[in-house]
N, C-alpha and C. Protein backbone atom coordinates (compact mmCIF):
# COMPACT_ATOMS: atom_id res chain seq x y z
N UNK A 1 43.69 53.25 -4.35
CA UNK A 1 42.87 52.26 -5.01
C UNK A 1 42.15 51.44 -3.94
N UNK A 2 40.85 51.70 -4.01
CA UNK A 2 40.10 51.22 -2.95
C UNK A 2 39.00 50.15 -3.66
N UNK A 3 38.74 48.74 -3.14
CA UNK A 3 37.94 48.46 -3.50
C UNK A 3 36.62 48.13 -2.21
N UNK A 4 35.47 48.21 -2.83
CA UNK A 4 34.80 48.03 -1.82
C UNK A 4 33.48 46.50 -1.98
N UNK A 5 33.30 46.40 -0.91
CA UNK A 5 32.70 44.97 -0.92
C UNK A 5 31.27 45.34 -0.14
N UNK A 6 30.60 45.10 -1.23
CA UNK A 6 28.56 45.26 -0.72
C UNK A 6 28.34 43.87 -0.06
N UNK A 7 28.23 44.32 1.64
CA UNK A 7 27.79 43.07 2.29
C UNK A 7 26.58 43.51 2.97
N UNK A 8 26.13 42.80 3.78
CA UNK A 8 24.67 42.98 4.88
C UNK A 8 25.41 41.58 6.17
N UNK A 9 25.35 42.04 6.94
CA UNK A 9 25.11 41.28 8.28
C UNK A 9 24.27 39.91 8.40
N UNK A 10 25.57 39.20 9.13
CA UNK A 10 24.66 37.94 8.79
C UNK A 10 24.87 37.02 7.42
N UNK A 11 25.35 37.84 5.98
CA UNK A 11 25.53 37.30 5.16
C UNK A 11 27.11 36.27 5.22
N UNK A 12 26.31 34.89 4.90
CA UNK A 12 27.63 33.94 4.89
C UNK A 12 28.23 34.11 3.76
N UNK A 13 27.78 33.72 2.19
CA UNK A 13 28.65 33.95 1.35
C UNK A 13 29.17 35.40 1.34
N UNK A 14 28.53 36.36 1.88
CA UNK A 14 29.91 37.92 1.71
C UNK A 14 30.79 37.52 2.64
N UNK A 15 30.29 36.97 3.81
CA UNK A 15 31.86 36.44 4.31
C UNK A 15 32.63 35.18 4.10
N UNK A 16 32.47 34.38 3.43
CA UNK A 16 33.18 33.51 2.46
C UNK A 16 33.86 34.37 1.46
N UNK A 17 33.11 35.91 0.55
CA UNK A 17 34.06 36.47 0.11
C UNK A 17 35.15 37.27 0.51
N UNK A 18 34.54 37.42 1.54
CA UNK A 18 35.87 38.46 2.20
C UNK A 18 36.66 37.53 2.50
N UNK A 19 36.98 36.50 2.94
CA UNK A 19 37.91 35.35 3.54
C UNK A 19 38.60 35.08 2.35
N UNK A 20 38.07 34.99 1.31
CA UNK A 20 38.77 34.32 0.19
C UNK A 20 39.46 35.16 -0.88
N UNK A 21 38.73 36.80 -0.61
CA UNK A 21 39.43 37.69 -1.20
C UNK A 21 40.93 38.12 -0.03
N UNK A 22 40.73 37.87 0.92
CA UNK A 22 42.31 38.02 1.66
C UNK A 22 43.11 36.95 1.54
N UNK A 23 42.89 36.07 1.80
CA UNK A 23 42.92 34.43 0.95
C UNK A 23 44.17 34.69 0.60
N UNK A 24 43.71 35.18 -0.90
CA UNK A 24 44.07 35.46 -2.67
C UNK A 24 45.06 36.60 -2.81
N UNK A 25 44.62 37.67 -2.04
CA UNK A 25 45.48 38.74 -1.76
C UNK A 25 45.86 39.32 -0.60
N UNK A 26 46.43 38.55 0.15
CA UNK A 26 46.44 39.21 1.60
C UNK A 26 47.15 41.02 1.84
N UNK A 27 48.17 41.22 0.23
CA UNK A 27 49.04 42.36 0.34
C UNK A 27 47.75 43.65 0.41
N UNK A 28 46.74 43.17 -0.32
CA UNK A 28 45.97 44.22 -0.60
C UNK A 28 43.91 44.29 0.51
N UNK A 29 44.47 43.56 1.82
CA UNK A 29 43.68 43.19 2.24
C UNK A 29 43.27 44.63 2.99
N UNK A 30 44.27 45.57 3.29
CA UNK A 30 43.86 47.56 3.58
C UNK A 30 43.17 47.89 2.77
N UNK A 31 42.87 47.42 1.61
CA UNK A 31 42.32 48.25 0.53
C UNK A 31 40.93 47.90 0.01
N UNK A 32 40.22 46.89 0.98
CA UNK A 32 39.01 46.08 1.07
C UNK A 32 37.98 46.92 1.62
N UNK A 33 37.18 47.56 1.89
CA UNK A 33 36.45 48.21 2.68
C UNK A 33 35.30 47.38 2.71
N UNK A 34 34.76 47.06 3.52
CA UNK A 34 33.34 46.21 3.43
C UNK A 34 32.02 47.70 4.08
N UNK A 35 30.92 47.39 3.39
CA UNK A 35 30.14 48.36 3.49
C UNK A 35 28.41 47.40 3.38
N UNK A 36 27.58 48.36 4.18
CA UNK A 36 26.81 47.64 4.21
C UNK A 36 26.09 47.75 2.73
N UNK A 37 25.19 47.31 2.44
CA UNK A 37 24.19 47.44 1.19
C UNK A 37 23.14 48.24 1.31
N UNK A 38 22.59 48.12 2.33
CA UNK A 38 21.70 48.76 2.97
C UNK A 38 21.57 50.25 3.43
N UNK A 39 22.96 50.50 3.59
CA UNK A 39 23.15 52.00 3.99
C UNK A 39 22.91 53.12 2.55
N UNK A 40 22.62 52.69 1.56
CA UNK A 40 22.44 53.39 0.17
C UNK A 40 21.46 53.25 -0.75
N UNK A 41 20.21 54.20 -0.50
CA UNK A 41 19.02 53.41 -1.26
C UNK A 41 19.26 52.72 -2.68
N UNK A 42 20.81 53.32 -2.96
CA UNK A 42 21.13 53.34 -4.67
C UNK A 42 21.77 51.74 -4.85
N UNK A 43 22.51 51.58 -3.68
CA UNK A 43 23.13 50.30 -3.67
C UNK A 43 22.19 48.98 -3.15
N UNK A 44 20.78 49.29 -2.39
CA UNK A 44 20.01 48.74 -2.19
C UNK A 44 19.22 48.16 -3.27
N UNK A 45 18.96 49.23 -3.96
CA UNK A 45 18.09 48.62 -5.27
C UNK A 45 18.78 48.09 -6.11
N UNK A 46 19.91 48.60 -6.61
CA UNK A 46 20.92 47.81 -7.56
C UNK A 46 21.17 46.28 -7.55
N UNK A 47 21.81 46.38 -5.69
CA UNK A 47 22.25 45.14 -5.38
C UNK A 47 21.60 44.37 -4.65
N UNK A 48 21.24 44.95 -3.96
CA UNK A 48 20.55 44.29 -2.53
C UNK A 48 20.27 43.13 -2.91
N UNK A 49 19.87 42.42 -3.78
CA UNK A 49 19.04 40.94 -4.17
C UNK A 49 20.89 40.12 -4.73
N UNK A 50 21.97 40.59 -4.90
CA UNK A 50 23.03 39.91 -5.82
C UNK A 50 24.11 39.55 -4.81
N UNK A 51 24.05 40.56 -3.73
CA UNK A 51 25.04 40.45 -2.62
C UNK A 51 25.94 39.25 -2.62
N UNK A 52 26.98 39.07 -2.24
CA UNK A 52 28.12 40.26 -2.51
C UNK A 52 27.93 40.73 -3.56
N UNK A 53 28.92 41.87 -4.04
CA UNK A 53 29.26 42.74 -4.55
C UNK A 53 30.45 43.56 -4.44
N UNK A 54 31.69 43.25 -5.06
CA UNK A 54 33.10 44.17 -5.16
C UNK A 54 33.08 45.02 -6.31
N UNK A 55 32.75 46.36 -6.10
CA UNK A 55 32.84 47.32 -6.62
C UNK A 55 34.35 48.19 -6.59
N UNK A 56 35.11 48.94 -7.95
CA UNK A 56 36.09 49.66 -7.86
C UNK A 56 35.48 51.16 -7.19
N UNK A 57 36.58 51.70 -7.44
CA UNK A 57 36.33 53.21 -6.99
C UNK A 57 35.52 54.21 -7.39
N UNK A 58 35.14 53.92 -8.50
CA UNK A 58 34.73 54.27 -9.71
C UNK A 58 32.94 54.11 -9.52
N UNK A 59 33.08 52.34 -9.03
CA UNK A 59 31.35 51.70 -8.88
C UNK A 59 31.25 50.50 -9.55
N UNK A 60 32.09 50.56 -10.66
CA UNK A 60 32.05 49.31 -11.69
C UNK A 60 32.38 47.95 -10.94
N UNK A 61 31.46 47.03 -11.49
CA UNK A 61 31.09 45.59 -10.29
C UNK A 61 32.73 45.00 -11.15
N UNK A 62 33.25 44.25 -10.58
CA UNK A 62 34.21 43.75 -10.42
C UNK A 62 33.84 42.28 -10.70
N UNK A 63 33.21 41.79 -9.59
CA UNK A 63 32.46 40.27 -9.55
C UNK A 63 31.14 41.13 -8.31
N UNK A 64 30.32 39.68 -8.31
CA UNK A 64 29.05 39.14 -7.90
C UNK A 64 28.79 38.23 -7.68
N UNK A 65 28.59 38.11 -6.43
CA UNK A 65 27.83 36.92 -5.73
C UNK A 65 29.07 35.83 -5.42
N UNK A 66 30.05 35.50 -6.16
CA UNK A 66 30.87 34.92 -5.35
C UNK A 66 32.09 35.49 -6.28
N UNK A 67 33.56 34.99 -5.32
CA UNK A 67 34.24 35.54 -4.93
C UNK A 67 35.15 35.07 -6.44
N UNK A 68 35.54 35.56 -7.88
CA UNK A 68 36.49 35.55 -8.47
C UNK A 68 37.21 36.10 -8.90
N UNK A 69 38.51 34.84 -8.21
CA UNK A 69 39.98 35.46 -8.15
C UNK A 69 40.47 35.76 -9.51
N UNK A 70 40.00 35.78 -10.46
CA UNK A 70 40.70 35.73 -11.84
C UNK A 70 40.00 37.25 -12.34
N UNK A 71 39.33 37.75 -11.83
CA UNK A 71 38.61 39.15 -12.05
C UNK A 71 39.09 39.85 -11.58
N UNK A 72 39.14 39.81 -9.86
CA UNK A 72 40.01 40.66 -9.15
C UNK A 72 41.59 40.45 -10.09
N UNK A 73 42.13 39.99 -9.73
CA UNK A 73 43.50 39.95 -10.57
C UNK A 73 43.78 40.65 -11.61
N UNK A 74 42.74 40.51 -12.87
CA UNK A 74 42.56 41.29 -13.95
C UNK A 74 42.67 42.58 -13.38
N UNK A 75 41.52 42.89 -12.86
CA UNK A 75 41.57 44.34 -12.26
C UNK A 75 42.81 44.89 -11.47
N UNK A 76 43.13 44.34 -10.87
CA UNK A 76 44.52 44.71 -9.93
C UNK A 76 45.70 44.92 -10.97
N UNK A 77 45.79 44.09 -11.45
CA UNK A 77 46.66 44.25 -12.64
C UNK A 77 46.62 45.20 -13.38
N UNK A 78 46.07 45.49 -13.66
CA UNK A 78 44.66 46.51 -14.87
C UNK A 78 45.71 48.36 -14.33
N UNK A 79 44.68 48.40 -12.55
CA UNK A 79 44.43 49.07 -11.92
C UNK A 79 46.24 49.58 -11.96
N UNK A 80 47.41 48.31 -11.54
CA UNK A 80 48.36 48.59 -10.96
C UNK A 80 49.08 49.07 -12.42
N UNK A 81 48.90 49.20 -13.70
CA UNK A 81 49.14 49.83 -14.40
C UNK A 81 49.05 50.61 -15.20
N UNK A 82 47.81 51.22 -14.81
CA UNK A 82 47.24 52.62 -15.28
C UNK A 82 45.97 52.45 -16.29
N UNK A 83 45.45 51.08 -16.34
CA UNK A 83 44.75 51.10 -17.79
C UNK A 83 43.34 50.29 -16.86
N UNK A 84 42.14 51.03 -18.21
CA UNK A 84 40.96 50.09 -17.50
C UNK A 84 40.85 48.76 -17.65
N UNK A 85 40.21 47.62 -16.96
CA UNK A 85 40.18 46.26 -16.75
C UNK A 85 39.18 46.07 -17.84
């Protein structure tokens, strides 16, 4: 279970989210992948303007633009017992 986090360089609030998503969950802080936005014309157009962006494995946005812990949770929860969020 991987989640991944749409950032760009330079961006302060994606790194306010990443800080606050280890924060919140430090057990599951391996399972963060940060990726650029930019590297995917698909994730460029989608997101590029909403950044951040925590996407599941799947693609499905999680949260946007800032960092909530009550979403992730849902999902983790969700995730850690077999059912969709």
């Amino acid at each position: 279970m991987m989640l991944t986090l749409l950032s760009r360089d330079g961006c302060g609030l994606c790194e306010e989210f990443a800080d606050a998503y280890t924060a919140a969950f430090p057990a599951q802080r391996e399972q963060l992948l940060i990726a650029d936005v930019d590297s995917r014309p698909g994730w460029q157009g989608r997101y590029g303007l909403v950044i951040p962006v925590l996407l599941d494995d799947e693609g499905t946005v999680i949260c946007e633009t800032h960092f909530d812990e009550a979403a992730v949770r849902t999902w983790l929860t969700a995730a850690t017992k077999g059912t969709p969020a």
